[in-house]
PDB file of N, CA and C in Angstrom:
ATOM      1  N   UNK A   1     126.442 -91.652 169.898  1.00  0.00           N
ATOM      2  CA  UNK A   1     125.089 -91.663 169.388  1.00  0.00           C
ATOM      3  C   UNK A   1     124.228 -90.789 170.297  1.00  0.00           C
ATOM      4  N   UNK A   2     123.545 -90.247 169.830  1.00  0.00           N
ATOM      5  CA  UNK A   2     122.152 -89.355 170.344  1.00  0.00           C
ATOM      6  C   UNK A   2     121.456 -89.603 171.019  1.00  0.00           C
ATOM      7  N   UNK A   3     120.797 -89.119 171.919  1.00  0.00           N
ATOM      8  CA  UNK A   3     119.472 -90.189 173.239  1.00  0.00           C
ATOM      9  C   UNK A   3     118.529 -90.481 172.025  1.00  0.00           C
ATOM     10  N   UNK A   4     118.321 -89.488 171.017  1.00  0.00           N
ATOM     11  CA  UNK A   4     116.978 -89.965 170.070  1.00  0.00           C
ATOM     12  C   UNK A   4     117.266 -91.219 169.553  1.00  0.00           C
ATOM     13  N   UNK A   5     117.307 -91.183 168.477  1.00  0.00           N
ATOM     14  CA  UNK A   5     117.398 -91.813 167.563  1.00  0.00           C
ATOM     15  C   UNK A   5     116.313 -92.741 166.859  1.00  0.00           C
ATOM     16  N   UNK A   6     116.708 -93.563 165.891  1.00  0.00           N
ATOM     17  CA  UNK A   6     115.842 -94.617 165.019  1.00  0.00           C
ATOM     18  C   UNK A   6     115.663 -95.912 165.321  1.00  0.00           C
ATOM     19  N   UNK A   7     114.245 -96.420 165.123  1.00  0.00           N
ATOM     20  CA  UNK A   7     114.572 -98.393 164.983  1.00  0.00           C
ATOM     21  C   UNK A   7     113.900 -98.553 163.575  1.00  0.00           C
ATOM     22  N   UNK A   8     113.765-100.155 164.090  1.00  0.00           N
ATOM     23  CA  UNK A   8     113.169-100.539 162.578  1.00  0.00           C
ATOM     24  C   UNK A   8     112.354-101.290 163.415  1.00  0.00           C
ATOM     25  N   UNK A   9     111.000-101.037 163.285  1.00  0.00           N
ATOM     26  CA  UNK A   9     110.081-101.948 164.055  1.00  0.00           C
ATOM     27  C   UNK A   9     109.621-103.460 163.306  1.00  0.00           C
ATOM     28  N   UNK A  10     110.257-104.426 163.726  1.00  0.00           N
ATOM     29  CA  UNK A  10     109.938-105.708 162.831  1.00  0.00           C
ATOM     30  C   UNK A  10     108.569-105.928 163.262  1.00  0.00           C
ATOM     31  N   UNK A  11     107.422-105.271 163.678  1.00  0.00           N
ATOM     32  CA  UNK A  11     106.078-105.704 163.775  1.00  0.00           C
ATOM     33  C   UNK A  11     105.581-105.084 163.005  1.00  0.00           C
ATOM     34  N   UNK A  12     106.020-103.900 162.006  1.00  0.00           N
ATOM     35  CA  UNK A  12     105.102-102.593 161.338  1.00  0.00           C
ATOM     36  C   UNK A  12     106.070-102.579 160.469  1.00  0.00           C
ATOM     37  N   UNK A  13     107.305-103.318 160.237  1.00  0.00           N
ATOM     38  CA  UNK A  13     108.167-102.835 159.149  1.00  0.00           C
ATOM     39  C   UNK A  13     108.229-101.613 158.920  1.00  0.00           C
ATOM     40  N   UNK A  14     108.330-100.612 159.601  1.00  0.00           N
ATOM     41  CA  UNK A  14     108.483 -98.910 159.304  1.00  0.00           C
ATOM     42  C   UNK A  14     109.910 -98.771 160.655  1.00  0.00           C
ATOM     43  N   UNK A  15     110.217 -97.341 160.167  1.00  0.00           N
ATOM     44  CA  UNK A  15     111.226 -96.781 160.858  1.00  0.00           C
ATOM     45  C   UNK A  15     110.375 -95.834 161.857  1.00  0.00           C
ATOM     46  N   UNK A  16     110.887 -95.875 163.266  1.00  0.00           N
ATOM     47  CA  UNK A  16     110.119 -95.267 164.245  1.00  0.00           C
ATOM     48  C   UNK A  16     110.901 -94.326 165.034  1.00  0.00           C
ATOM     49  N   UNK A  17     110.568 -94.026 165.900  1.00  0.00           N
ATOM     50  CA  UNK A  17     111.343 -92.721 166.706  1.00  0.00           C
ATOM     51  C   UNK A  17     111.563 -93.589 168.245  1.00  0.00           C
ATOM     52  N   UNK A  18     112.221 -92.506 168.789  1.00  0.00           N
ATOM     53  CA  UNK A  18     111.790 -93.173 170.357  1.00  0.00           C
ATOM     54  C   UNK A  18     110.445 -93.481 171.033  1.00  0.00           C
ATOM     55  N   UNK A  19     109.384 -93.120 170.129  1.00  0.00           N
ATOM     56  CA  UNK A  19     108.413 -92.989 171.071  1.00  0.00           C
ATOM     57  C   UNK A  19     107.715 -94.122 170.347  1.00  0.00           C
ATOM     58  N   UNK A  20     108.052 -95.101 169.558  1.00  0.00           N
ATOM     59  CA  UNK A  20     107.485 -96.255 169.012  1.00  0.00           C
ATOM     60  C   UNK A  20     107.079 -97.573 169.813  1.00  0.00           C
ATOM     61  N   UNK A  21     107.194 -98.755 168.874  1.00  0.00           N
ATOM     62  CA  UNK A  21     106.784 -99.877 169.566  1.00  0.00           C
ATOM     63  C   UNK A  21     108.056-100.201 170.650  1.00  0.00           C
ATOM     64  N   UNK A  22     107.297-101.121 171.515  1.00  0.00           N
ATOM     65  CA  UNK A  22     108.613-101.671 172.828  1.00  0.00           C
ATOM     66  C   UNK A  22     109.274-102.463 171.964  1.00  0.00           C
ATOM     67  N   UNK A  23     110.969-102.117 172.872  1.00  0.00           N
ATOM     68  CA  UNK A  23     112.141-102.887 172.164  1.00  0.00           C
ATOM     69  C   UNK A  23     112.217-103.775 171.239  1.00  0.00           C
ATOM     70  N   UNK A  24     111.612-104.550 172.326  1.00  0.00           N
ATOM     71  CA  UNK A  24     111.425-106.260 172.115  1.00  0.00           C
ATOM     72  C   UNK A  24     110.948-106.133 170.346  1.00  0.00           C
ATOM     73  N   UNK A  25     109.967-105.138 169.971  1.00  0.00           N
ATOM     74  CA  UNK A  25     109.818-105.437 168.802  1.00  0.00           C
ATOM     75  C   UNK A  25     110.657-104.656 167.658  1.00  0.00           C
ATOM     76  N   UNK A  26     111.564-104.164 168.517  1.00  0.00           N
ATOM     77  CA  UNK A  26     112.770-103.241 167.559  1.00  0.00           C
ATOM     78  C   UNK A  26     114.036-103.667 167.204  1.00  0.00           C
ATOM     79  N   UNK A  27     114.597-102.939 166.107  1.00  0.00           N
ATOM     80  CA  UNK A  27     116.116-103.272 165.747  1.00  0.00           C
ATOM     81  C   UNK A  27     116.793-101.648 166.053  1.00  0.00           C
ATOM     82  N   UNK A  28     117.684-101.996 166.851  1.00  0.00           N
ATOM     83  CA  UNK A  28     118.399-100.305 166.835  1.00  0.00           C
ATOM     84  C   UNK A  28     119.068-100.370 168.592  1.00  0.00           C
ATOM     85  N   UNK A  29     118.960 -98.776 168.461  1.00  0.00           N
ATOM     86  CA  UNK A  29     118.788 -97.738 167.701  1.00  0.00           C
ATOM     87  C   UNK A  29     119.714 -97.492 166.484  1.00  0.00           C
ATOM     88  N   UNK A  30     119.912 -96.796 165.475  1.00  0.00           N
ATOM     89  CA  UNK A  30     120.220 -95.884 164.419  1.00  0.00           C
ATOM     90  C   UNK A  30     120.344 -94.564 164.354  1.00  0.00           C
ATOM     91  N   UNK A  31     121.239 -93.531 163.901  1.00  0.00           N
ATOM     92  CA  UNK A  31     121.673 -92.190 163.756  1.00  0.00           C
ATOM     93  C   UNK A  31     120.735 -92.018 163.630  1.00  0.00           C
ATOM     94  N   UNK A  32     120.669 -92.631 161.983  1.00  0.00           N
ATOM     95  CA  UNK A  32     119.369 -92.210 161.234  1.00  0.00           C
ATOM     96  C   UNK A  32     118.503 -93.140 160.629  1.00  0.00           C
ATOM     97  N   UNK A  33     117.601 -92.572 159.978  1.00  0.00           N
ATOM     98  CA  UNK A  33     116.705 -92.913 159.808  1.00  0.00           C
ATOM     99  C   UNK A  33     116.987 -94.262 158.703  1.00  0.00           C
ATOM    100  N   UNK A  34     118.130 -93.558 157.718  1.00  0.00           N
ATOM    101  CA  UNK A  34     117.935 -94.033 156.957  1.00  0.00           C
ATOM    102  C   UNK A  34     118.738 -95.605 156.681  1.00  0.00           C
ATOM    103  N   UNK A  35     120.181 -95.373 158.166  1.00  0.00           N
ATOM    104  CA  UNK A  35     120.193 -96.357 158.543  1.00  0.00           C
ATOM    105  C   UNK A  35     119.177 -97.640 159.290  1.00  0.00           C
ATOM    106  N   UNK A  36     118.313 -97.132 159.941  1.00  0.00           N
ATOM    107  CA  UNK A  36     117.017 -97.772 160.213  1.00  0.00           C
ATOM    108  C   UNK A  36     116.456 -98.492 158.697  1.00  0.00           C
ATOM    109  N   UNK A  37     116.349 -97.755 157.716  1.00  0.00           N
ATOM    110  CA  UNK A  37     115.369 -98.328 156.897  1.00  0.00           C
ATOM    111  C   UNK A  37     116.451-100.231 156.160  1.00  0.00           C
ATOM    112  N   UNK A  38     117.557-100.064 156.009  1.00  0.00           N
ATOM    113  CA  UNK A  38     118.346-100.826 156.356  1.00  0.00           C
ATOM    114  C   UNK A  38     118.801-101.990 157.022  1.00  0.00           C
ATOM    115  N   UNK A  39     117.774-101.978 158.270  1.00  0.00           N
ATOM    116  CA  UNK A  39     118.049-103.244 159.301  1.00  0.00           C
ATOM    117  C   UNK A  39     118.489-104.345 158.873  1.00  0.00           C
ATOM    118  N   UNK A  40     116.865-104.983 158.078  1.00  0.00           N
ATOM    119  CA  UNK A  40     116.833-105.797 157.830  1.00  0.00           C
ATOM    120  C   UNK A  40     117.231-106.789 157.018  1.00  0.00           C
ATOM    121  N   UNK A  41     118.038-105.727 156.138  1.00  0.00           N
ATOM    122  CA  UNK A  41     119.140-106.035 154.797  1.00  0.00           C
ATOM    123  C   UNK A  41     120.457-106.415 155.375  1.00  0.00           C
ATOM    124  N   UNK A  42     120.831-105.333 156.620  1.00  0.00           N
ATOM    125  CA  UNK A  42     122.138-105.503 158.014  1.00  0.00           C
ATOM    126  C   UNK A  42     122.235-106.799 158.267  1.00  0.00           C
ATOM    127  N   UNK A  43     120.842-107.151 158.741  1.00  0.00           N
ATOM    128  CA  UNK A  43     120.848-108.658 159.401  1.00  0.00           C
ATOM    129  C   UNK A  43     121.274-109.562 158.605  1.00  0.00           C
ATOM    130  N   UNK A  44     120.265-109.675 157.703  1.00  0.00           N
ATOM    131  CA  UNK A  44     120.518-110.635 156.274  1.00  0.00           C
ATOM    132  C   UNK A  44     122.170-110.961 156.236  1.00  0.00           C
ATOM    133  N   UNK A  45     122.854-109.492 155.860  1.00  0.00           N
ATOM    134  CA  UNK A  45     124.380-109.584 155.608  1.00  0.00           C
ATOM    135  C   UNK A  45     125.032-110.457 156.491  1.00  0.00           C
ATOM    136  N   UNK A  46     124.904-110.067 157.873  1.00  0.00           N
ATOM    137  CA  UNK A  46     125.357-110.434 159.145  1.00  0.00           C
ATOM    138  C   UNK A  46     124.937-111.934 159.373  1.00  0.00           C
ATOM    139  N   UNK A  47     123.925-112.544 159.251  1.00  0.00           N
ATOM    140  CA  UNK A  47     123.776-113.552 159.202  1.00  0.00           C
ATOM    141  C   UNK A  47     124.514-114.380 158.301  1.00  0.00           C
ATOM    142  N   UNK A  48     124.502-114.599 157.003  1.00  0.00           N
ATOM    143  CA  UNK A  48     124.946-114.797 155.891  1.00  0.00           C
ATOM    144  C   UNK A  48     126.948-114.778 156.851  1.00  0.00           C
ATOM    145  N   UNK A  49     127.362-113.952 156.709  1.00  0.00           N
ATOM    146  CA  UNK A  49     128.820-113.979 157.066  1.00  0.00           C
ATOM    147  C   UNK A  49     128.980-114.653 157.873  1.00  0.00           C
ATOM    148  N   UNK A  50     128.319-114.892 159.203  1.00  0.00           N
ATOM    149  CA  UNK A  50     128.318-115.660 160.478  1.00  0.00           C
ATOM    150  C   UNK A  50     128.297-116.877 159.947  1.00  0.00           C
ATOM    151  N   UNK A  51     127.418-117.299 159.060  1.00  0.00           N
ATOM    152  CA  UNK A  51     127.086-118.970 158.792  1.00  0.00           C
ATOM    153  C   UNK A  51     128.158-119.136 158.287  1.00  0.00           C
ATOM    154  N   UNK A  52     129.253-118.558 157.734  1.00  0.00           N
ATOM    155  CA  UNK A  52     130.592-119.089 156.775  1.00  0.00           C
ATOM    156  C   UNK A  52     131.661-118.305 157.183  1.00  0.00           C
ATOM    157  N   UNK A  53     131.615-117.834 158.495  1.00  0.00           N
ATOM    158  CA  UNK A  53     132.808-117.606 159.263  1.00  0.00           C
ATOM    159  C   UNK A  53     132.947-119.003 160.315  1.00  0.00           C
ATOM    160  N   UNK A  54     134.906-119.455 159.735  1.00  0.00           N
ATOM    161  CA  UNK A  54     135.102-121.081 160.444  1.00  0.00           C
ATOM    162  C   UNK A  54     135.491-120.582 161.676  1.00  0.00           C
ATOM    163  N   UNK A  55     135.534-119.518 162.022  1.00  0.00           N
ATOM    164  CA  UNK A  55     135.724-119.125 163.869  1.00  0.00           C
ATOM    165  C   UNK A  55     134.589-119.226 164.838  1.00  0.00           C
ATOM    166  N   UNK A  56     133.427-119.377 163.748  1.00  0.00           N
ATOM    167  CA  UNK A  56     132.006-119.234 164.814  1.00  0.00           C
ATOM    168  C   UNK A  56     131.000-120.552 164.103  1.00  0.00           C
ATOM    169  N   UNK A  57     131.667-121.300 163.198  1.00  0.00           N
ATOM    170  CA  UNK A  57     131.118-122.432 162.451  1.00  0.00           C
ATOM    171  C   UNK A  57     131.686-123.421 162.630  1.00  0.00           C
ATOM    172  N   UNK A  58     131.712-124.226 163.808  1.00  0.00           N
ATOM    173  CA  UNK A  58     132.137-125.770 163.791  1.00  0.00           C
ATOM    174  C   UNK A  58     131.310-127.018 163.448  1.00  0.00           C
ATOM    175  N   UNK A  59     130.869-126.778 162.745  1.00  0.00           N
ATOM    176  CA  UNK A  59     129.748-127.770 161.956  1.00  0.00           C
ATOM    177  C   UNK A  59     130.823-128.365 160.622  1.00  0.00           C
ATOM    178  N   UNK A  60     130.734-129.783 161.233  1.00  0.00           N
ATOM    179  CA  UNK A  60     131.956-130.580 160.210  1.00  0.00           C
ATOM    180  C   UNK A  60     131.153-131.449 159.089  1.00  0.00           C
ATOM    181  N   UNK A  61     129.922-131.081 158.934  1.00  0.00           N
ATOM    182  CA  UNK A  61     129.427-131.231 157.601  1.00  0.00           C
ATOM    183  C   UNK A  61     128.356-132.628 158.074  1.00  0.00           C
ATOM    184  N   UNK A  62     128.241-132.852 159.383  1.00  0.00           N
ATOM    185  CA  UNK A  62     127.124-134.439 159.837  1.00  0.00           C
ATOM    186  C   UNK A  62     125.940-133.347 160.056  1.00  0.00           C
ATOM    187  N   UNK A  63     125.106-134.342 159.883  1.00  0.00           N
ATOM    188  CA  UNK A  63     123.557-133.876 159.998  1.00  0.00           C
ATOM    189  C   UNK A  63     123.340-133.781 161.222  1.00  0.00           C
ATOM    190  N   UNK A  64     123.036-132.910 161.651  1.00  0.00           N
ATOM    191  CA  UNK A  64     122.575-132.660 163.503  1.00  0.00           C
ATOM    192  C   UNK A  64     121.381-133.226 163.813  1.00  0.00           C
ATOM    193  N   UNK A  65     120.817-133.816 162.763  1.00  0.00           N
ATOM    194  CA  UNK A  65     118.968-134.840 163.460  1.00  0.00           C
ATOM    195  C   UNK A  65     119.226-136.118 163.401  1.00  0.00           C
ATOM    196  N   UNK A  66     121.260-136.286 162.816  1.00  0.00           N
ATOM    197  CA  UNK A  66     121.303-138.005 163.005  1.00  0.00           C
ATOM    198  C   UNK A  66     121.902-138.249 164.016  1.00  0.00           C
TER     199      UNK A  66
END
C-alpha cells in the first residue's frame, strides 16, 4: 500500500485523504477511494460473519443479564 492513501471519516461520513480528520475518527487506510467509500458496508459484513462464526462465538444460547 501507498504512504497516501484513503479513510472513511465516521464523523463526516465522506472519504478523506491523509490530510483529514485524526485516526481515532477514521476507518483505513484504503488504495482507493472507492474502497473507502465502502467501509462501512466492510464493517457491517465483518461484523455480521463474526457474530455466527462458532470459533469466535461461545455463547451457548443463556442470557448474559441472568
Amino acid at each position: 500500500m501507498s504512504e497516501g492513501g484513503f479513510w472513511f471519516c465516521l464523523k463526516h461520513h465522506t472519504v478523506e485523504g491523509p490530510e483529514g480528520c485524526p485516526n481515532k475518527d477514521r476507518l483505513g487506510p484504503y488504495d482507493t477511494a472507492a474502497e473507502a467509500e465502502q467501509a462501512l458496508g466492510k464493517v457491517e459484513e465483518r461484523n455480521e460473519a463474526w457474530e455466527h462464526d462458532p470459533d469466535w462465538n461461545d455463547d451457548d444460547g443463556a442470557d448474559p443479564e441472568q
